[in-house]
C-alpha atoms as a PDB file:
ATOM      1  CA  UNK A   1       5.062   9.409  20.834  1.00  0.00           C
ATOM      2  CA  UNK A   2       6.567  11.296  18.321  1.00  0.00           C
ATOM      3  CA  UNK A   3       9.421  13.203  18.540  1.00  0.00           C
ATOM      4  CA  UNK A   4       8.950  17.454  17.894  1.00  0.00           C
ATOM      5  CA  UNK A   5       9.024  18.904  14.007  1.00  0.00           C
ATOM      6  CA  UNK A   6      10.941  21.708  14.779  1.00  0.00           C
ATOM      7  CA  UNK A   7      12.555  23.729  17.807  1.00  0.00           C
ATOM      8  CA  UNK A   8      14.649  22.300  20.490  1.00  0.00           C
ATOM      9  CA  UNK A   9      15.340  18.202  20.977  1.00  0.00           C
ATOM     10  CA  UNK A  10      17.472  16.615  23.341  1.00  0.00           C
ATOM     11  CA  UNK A  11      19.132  13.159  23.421  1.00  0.00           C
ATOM     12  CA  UNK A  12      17.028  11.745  25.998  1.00  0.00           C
ATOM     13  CA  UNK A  13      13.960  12.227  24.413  1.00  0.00           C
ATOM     14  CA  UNK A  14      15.387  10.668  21.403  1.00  0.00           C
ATOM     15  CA  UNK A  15      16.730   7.915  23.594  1.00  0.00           C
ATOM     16  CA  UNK A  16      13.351   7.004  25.103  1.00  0.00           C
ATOM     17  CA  UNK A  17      11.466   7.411  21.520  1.00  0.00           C
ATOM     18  CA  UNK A  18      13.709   4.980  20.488  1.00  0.00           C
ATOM     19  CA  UNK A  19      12.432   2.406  23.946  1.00  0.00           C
ATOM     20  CA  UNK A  20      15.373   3.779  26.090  1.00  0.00           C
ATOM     21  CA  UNK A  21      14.822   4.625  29.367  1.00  0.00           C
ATOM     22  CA  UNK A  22      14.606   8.209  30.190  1.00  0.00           C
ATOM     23  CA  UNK A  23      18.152   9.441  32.019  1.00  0.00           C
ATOM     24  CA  UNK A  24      20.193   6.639  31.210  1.00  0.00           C
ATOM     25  CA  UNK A  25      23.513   7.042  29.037  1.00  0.00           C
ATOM     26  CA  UNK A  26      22.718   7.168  25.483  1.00  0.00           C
ATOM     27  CA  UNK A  27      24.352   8.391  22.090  1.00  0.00           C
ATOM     28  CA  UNK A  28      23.287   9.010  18.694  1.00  0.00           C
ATOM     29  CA  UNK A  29      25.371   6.498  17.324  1.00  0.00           C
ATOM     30  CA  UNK A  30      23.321   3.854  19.388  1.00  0.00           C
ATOM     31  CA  UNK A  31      22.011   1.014  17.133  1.00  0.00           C
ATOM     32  CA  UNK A  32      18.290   1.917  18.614  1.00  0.00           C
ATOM     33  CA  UNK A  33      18.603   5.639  18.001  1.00  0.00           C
ATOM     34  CA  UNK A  34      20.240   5.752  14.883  1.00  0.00           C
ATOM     35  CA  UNK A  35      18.178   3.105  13.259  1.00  0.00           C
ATOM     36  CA  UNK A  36      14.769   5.304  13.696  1.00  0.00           C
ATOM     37  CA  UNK A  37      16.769   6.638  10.644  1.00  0.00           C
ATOM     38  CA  UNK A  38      18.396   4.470   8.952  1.00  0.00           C
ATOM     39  CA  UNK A  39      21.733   4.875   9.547  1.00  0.00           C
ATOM     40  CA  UNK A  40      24.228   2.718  10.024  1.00  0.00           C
ATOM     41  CA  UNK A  41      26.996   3.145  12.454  1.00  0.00           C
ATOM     42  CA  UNK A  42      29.678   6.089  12.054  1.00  0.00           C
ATOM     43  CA  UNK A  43      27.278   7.666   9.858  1.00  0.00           C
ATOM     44  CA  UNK A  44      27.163  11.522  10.039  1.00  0.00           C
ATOM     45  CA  UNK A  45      23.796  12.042  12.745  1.00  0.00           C
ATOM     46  CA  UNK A  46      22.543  15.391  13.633  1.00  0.00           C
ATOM     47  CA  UNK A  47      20.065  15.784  16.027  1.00  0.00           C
ATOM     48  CA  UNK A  48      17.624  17.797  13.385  1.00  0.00           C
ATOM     49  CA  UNK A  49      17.530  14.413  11.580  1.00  0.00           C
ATOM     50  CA  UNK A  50      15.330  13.470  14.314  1.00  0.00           C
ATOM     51  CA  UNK A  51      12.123  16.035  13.992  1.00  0.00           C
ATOM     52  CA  UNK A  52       9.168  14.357  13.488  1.00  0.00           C
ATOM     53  CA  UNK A  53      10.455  10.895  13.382  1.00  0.00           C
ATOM     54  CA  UNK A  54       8.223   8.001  15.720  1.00  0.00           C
ATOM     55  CA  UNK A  55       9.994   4.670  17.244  1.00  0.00           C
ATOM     56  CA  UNK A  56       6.594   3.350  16.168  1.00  0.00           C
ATOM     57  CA  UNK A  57       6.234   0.791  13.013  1.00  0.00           C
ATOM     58  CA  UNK A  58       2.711   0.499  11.607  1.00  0.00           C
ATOM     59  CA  UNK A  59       1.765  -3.357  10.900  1.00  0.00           C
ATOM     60  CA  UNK A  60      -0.447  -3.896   8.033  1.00  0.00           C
ATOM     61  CA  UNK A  61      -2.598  -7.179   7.965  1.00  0.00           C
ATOM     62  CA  UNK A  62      -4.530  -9.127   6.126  1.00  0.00           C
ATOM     63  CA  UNK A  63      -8.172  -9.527   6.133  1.00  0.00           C
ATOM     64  CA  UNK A  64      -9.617 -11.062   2.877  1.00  0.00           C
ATOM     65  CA  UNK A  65     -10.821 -10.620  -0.515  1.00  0.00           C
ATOM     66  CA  UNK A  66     -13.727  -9.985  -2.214  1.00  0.00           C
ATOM     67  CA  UNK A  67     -15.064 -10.481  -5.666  1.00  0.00           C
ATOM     68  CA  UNK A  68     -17.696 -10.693  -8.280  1.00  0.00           C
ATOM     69  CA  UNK A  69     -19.067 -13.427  -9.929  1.00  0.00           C
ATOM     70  CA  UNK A  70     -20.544 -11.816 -12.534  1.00  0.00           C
ATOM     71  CA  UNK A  71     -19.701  -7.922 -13.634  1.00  0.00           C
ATOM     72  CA  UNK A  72     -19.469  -5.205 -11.425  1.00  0.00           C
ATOM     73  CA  UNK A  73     -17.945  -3.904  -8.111  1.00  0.00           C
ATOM     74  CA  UNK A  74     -17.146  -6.788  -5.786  1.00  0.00           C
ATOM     75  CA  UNK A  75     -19.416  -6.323  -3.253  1.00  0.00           C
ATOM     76  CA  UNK A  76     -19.020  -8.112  -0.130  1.00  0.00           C
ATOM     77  CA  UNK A  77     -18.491  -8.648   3.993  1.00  0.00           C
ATOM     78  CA  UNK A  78     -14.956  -8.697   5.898  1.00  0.00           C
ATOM     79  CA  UNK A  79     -14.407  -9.450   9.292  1.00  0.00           C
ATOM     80  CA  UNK A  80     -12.753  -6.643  11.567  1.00  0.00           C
ATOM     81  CA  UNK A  81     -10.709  -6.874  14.462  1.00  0.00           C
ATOM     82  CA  UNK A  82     -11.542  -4.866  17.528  1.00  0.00           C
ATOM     83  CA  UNK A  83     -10.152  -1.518  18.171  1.00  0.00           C
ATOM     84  CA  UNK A  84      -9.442   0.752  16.068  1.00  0.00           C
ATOM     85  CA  UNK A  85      -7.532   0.751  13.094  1.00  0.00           C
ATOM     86  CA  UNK A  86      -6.759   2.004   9.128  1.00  0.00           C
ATOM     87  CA  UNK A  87      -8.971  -0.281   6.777  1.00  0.00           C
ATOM     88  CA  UNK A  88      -7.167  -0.669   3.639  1.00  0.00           C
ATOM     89  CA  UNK A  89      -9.464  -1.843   0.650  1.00  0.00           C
ATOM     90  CA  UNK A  90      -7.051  -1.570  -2.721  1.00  0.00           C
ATOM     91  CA  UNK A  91      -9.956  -2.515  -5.750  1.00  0.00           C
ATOM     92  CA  UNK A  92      -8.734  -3.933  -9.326  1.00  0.00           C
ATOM     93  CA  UNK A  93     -11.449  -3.256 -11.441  1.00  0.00           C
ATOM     94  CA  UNK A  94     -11.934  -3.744 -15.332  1.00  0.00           C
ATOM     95  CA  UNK A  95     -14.271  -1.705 -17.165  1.00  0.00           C
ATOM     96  CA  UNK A  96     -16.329   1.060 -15.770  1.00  0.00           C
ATOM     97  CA  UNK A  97     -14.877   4.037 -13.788  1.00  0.00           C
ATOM     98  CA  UNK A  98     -15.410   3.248 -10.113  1.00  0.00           C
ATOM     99  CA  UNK A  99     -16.755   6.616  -7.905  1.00  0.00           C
ATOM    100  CA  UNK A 100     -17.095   5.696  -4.267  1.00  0.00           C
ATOM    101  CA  UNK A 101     -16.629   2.942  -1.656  1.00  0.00           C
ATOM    102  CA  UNK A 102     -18.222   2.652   1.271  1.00  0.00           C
ATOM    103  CA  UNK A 103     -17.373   0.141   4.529  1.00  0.00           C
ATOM    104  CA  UNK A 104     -20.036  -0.597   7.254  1.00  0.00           C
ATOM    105  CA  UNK A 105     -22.191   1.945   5.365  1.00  0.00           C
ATOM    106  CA  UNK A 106     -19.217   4.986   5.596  1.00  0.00           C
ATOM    107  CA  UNK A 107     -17.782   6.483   2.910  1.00  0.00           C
ATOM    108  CA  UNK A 108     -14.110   5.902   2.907  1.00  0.00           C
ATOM    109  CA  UNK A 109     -11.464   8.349   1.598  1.00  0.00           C
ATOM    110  CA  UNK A 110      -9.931   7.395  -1.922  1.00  0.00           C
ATOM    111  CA  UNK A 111      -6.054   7.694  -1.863  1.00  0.00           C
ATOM    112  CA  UNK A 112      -4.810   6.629  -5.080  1.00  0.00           C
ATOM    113  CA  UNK A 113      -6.492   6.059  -8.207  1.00  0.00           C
ATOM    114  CA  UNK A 114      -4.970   5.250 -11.594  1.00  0.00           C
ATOM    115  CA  UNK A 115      -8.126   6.165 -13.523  1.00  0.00           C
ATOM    116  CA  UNK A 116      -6.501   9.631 -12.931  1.00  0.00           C
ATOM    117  CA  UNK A 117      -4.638   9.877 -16.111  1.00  0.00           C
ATOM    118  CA  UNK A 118      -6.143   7.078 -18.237  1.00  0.00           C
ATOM    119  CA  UNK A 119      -6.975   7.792 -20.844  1.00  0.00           C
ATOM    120  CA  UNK A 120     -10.001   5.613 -21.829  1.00  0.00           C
ATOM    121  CA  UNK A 121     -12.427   6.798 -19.383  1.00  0.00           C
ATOM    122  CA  UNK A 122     -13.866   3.202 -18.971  1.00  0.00           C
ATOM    123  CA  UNK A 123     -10.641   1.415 -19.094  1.00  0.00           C
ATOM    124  CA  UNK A 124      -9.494  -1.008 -16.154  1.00  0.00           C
ATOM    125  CA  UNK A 125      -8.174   1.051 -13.464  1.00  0.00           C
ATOM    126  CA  UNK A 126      -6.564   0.182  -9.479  1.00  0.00           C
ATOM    127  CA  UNK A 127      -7.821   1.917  -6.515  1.00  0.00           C
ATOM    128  CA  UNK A 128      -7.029   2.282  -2.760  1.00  0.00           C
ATOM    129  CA  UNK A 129      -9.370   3.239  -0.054  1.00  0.00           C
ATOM    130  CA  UNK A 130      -9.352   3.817   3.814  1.00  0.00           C
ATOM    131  CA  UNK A 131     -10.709   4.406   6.656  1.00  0.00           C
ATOM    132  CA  UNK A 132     -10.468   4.950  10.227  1.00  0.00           C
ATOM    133  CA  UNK A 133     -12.590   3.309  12.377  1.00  0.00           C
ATOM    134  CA  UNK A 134     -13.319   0.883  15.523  1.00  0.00           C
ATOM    135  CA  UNK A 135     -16.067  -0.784  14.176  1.00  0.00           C
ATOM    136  CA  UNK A 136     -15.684  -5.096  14.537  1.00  0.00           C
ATOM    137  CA  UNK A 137     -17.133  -8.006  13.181  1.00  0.00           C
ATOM    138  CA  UNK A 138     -18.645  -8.381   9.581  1.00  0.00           C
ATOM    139  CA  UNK A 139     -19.005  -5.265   7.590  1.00  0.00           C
ATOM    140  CA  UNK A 140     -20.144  -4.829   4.584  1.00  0.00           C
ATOM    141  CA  UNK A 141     -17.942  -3.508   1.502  1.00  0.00           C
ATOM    142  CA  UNK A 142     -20.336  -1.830  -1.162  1.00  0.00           C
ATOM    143  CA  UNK A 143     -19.252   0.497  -4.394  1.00  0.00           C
ATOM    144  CA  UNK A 144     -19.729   0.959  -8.085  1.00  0.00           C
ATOM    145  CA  UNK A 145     -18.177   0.725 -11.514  1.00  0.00           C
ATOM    146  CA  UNK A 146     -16.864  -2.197 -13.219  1.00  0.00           C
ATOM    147  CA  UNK A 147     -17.844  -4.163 -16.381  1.00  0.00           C
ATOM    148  CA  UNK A 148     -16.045  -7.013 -15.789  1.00  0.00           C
ATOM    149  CA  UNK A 149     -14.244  -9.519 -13.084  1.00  0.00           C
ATOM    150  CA  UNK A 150     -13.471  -7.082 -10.332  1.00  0.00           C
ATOM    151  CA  UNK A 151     -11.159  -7.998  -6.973  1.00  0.00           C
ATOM    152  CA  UNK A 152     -11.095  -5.971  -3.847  1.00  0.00           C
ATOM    153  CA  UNK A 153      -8.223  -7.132  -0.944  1.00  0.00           C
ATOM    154  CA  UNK A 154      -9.055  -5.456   2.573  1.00  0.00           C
ATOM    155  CA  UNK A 155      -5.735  -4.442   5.636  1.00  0.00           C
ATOM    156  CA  UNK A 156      -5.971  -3.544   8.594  1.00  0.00           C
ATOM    157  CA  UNK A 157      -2.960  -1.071   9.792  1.00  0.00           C
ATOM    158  CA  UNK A 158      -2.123  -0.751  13.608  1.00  0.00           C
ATOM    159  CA  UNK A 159       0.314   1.027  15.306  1.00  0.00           C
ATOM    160  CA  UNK A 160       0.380   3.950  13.006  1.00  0.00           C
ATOM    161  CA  UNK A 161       1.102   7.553  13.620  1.00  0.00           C
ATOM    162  CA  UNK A 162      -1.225   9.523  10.956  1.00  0.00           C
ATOM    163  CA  UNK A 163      -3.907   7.806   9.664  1.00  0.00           C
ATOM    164  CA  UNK A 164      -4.036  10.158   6.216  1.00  0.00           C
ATOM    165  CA  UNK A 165      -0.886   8.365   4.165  1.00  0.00           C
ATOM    166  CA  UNK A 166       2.413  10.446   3.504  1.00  0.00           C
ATOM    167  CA  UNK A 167       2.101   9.751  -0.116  1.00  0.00           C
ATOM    168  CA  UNK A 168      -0.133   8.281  -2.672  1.00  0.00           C
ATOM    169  CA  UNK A 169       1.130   7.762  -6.535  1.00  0.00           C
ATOM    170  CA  UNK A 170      -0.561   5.792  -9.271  1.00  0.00           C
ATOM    171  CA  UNK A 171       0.958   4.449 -12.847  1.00  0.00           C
ATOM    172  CA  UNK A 172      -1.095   3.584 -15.615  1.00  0.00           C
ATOM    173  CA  UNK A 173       1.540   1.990 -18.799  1.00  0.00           C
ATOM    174  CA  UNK A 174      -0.297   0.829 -21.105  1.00  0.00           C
ATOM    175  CA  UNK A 175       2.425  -0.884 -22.825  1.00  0.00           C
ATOM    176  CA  UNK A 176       5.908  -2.783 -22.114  1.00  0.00           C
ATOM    177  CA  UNK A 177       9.098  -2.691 -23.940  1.00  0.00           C
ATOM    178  CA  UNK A 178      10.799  -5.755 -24.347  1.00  0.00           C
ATOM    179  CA  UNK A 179       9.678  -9.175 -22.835  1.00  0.00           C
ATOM    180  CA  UNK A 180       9.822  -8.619 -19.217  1.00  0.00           C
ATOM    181  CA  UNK A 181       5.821  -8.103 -18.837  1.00  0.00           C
ATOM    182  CA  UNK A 182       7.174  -5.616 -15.684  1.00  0.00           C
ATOM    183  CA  UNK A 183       6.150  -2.404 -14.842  1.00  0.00           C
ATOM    184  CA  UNK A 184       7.593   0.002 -12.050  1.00  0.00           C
ATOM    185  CA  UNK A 185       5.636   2.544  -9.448  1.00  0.00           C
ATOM    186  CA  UNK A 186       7.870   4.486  -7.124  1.00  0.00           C
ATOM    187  CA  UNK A 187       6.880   6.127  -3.554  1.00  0.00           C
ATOM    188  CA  UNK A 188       8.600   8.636  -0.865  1.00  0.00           C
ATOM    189  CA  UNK A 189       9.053   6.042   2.279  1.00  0.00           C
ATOM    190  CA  UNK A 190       9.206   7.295   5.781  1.00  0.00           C
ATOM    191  CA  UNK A 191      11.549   4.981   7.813  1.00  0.00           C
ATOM    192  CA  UNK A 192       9.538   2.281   9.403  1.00  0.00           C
ATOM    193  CA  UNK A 193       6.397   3.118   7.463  1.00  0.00           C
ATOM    194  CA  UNK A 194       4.320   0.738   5.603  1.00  0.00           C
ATOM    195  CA  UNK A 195       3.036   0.508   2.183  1.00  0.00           C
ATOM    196  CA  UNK A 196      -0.309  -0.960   0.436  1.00  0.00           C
ATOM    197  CA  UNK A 197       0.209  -1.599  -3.498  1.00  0.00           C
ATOM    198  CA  UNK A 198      -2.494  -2.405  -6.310  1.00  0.00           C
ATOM    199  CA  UNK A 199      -2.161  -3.824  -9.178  1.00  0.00           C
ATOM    200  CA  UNK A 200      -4.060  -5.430 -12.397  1.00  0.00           C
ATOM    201  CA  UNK A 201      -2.347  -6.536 -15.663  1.00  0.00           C
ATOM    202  CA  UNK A 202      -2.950  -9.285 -18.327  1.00  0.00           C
ATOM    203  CA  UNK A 203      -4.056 -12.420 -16.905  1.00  0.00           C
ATOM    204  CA  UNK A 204      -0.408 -14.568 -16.679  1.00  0.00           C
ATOM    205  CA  UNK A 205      -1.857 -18.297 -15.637  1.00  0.00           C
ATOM    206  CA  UNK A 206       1.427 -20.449 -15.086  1.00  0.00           C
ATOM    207  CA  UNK A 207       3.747 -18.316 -12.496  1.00  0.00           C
ATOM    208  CA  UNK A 208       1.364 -15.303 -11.470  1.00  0.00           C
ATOM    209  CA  UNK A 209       2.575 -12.171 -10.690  1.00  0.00           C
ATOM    210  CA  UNK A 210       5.797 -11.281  -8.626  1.00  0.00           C
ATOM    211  CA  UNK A 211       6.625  -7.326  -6.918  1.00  0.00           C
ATOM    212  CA  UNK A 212       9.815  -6.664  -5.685  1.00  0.00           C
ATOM    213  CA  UNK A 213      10.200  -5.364  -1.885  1.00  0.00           C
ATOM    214  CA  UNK A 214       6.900  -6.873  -0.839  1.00  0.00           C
ATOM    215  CA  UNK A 215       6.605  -8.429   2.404  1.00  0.00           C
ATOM    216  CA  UNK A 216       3.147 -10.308   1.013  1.00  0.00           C
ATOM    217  CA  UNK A 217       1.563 -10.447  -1.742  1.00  0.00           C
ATOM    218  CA  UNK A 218      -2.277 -12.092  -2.449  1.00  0.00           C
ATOM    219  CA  UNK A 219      -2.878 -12.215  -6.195  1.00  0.00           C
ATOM    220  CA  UNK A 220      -5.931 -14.071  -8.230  1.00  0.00           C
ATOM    221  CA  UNK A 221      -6.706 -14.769 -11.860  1.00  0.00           C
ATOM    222  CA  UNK A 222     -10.555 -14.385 -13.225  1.00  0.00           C
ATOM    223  CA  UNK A 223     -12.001 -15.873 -16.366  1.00  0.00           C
ATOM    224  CA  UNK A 224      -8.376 -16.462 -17.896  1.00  0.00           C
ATOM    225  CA  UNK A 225      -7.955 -12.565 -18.644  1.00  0.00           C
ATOM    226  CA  UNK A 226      -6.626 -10.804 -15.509  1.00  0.00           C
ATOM    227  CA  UNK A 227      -4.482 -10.882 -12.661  1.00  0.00           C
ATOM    228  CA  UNK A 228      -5.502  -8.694  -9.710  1.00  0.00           C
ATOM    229  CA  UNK A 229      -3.094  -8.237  -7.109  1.00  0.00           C
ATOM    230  CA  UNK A 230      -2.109  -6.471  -3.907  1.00  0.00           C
ATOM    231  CA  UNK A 231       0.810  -5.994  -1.735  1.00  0.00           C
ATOM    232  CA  UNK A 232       2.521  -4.707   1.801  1.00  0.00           C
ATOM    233  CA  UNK A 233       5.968  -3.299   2.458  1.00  0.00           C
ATOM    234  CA  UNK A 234       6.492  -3.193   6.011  1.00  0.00           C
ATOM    235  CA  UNK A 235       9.285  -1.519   7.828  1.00  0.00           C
ATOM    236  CA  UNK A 236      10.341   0.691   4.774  1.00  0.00           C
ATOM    237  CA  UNK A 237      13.127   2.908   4.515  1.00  0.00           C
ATOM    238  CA  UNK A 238      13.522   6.437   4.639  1.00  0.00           C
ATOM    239  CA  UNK A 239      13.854   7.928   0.717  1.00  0.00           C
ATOM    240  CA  UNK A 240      12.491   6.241  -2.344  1.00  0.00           C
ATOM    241  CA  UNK A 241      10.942   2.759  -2.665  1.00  0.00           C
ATOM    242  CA  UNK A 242      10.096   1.078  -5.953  1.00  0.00           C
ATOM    243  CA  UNK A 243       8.233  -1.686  -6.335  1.00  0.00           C
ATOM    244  CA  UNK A 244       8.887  -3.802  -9.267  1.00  0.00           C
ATOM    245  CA  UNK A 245       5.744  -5.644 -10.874  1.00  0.00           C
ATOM    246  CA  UNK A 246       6.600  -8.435 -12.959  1.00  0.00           C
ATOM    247  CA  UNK A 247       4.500 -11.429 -14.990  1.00  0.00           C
ATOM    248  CA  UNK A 248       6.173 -14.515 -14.942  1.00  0.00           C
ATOM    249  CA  UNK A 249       5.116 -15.598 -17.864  1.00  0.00           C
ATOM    250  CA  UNK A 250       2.030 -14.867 -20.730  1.00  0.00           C
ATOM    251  CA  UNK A 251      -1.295 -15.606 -20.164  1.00  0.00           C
ATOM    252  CA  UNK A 252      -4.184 -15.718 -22.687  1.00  0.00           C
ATOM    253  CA  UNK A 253      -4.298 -12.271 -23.315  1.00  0.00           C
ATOM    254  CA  UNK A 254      -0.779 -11.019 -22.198  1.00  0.00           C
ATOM    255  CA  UNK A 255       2.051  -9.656 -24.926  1.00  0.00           C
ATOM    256  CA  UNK A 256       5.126  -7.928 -24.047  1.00  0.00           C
ATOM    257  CA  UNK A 257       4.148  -4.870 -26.588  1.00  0.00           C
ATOM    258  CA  UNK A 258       0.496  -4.640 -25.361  1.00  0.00           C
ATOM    259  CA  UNK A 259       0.059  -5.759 -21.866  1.00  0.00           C
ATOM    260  CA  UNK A 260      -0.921  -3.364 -19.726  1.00  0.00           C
ATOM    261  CA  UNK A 261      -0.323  -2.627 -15.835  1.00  0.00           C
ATOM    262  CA  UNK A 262      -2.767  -0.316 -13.770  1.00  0.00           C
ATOM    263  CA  UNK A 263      -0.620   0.112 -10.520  1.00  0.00           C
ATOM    264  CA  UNK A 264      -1.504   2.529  -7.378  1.00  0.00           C
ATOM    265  CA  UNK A 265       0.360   3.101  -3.704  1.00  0.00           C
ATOM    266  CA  UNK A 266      -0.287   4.583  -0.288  1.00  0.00           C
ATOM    267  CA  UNK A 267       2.148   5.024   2.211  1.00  0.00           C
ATOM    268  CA  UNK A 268       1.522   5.341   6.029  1.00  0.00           C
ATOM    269  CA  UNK A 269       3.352   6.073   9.209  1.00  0.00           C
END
């Protein structure tokens, strides 16, 4: 349960937030009570440092891809766990703005899109959706937009505390200095939280992509032009978190001075 925003807090029910049990001895310079924070040991710890914060640590998992064979939105089916849960869908799609995405027939919420401020209105563009729900089994993914190959890469997230993310942030360079093929996309972390990354650049062939501070990453070529890629950072730190997205080397299409990197977040606690 998480702890109170604002007015009064004691030690104890920090102590059992943290999986103490309630009246036993306990400090704030505990390893389990000052790590719902982040801080390490002697730190300075007040007890306001505390409002709002959960013991809990969302898990994000994987549940497959889909994607076209032809042009278009990757429609498709993914298998659901029971219960219920966030479904993640992050979308890399080439070519015609996407509007809406729908899972087992619902509309799900868009979170980040990097259409947002690109400036070709039909230029490739990363998405993430959610939704919460308890529905199981197959369900369909259906949507629209797209030209060209498009790649959609479904999570699951448990164990959450607020199933609308803390922050969402999308970066659309168009081009790279130098001959690092990398882009960057920062995001405000809550400590334990999770984060869901997408990404499509210039197809790169021989060592794919590579994002720094990922815990997994699932990543696919089509038709030697494209990479399409997605990511989770589990267990994040409290502050700012910046995920570095890197070619490892050029593909067909790829050029340090023209590449380009369509890259959105979401992050949930």
């Amino acid at each position: 349960m998480t702890l109170p925003s604002s007015g009064a807090i004691s030690l104890n029910q920090i102590h059992v937030e943290a999986g103490g049990s309630s009246g036993t001895q306990a400090s704030l310079n505990d390893a389990d009570i000052r790590g719902m924070v982040g801080k390490g040991s002697g730190a300075q710890n007040r007890f306001n440092d505390y409002y709002g914060v959960s013991g809990a640590a969302p898990v994000a998992t994987f549940k497959g891809r889909i994607q076209t064979t032809g042009n278009g939105f990757p429609n498709g089916t993914v298998s659901l766990s029971s219960g219920t849960k966030i479904v993640v869908v992050t979308l890399q799609i080439p070519g015609f703005k996407n509007t809406f995405c729908t899972l087992g027939g619902t509309s799900m919420t868009l979170a980040a899109d990097s259409f947002n401020t690109n400036s070709n209105p039909n230029g490739s563009h990363s998405l993430i959706y959610y939704l919460v729900t308890s529905a199981s089994g197959n369900q369909s993914i259906t949507g629209n937009g797209g030209s060209g190959r498009s790649v959609g890469h479904i999570w699951e997230i448990t164990g959450y505390d607020s199933s609308t993310p803390t922050t969402a942030v999308f970066s659309t360079t168009a081009a790279n200095a130098g001959s690092s093929f990398s882009e960057t996309i920062s995001v405000s972390t809550q400590f334990n939280g999770v984060t869901i990354g997408s990404g499509l650049t210039e197809d790169t062939i021989t060592n794919g992509v590579t994002v720094s501070n990922s815990d997994q990453l699932l990543q696919i070529d089509l038709e030697s032009a494209t990479n399409h890629y997605s990511w989770k950072d589990e267990n994040t730190p409290s502050g700012t978190r910046s995920y570095v997205c890197t070619q490892g080397s050029a593909g067909t299409n790829a050029s340090p001075n023209g590449t380009f990197h369509r890259l959105a977040v979401a992050h949930w606690k």
